[in-house]
Protein backbone atom coordinates (compact mmCIF):
# COMPACT_ATOMS: atom_id res chain seq x y z
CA UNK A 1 45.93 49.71 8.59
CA UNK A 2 42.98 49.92 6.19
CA UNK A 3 42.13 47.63 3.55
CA UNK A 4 40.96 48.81 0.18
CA UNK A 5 40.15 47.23 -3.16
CA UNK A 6 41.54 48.19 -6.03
CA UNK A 7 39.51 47.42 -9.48
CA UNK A 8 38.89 47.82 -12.91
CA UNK A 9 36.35 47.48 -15.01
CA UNK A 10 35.98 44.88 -17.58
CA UNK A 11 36.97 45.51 -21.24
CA UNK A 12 39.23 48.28 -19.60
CA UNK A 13 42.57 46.98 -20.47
CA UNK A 14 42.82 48.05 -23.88
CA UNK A 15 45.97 47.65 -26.13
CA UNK A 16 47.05 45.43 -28.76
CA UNK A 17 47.09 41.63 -27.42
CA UNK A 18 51.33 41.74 -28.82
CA UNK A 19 51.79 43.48 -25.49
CA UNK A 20 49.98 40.85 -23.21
CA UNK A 21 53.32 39.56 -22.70
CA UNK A 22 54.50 42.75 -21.11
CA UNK A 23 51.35 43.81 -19.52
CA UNK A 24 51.57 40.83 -17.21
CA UNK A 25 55.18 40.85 -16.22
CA UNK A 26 54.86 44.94 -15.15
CA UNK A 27 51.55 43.54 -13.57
CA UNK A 28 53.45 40.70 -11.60
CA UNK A 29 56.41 42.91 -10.96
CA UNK A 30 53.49 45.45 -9.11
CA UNK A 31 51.79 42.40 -7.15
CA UNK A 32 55.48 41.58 -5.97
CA UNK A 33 56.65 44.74 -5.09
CA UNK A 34 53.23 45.06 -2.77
CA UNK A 35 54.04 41.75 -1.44
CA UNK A 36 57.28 42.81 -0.58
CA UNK A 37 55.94 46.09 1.15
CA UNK A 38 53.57 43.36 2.69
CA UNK A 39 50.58 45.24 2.14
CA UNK A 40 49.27 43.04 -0.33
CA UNK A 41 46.20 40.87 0.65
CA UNK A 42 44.97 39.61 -2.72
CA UNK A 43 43.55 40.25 -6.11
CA UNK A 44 43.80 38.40 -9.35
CA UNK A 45 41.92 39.42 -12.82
CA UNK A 46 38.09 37.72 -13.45
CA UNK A 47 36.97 35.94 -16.67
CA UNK A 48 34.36 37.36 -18.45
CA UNK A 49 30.76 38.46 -16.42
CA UNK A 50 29.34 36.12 -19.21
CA UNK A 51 30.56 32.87 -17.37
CA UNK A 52 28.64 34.42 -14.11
CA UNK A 53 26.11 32.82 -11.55
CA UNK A 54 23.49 34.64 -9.51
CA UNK A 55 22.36 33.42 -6.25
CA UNK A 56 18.82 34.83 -5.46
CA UNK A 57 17.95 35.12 -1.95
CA UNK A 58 15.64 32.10 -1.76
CA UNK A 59 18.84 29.81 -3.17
CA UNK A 60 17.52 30.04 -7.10
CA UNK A 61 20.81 29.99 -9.13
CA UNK A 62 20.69 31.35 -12.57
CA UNK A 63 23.33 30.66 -15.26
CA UNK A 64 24.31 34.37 -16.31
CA UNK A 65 24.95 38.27 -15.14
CA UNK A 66 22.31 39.88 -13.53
CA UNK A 67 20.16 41.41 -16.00
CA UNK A 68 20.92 45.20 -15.12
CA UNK A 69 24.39 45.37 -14.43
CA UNK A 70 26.02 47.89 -16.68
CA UNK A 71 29.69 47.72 -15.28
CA UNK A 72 31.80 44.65 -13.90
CA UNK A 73 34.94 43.92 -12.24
CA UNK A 74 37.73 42.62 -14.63
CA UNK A 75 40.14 42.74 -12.43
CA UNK A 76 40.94 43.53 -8.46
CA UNK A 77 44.18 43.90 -6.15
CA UNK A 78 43.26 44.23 -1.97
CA UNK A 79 46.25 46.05 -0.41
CA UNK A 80 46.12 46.69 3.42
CA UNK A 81 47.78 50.10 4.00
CA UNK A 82 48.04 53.22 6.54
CA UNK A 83 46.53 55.63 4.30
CA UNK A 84 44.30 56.50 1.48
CA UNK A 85 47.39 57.96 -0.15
CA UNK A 86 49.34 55.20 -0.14
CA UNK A 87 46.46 53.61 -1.85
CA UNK A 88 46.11 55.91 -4.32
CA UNK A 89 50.22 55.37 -5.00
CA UNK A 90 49.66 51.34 -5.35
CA UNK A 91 46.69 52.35 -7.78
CA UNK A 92 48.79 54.04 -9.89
CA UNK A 93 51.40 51.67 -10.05
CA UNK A 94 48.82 49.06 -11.18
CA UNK A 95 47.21 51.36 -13.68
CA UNK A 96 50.71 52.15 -15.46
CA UNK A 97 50.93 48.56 -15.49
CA UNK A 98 47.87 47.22 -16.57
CA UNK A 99 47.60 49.88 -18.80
CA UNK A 100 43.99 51.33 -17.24
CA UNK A 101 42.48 53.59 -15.07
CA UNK A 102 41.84 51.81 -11.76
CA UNK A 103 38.82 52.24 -8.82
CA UNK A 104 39.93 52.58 -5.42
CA UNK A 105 37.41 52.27 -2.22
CA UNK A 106 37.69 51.79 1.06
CA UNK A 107 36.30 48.33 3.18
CA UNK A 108 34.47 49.10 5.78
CA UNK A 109 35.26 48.20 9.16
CA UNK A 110 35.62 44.50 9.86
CA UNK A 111 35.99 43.14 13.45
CA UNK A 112 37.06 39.89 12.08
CA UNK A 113 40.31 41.37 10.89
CA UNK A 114 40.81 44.32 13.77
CA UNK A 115 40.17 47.21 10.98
């Protein structure tokens, strides 16, 4: 099994804010159904890159984005599967549900979790 994250960016989920309601059950009804496959590892949506910290390298924390990023994560799903296929199939479940394109990419190898 390989792990890959799922993502979209922020701002991406687009529609009028009458169909929140309905956006998050299909969403939940996607995390469920993944749970139930029991491929699903994690994932949950991200409030705004505004309310971000940046940890330099010496320990300096700054109260903010990092000046040059252009895109950020507004959402993310892990899902542990046998193929990049099936990874492109949860994808598109969760972009019919939340309504947006989605970004899918492989984890590297990590001997922590035998991948």
């Amino acid at each position: 099994m390989t792990r890959y994250l799922i993502s979209f960016d922020e701002g991406a989920m687009t529609f009028p804010e009458k169909d929140l309601p309905a956006v998050a059950e299909a969403a939940h009804a996607v995390v469920q159904e993944a749970m139930d496959a029991s491929v699903w590892v994690f994932g949950g949506g991200l409030y705004s890159h505004e309310k971000a910290s940046v940890v330099a390298t010496d320990g300096t924390v700054t109260e903010g984005p990092l000046p040059d990023g252009k895109a950020y994560i507004g959402g993310l799903s892990v899902v542990d599967v046998p193929s990049r296929e099936e990874a492109l199939d949860w994808a598109a479940k969760i972009a019919v549900a939340c309504r947006c394109s989605q970004d899918v990419r492989e984890f590297m190898p990590d001997p922590a979790v035998g991948n």
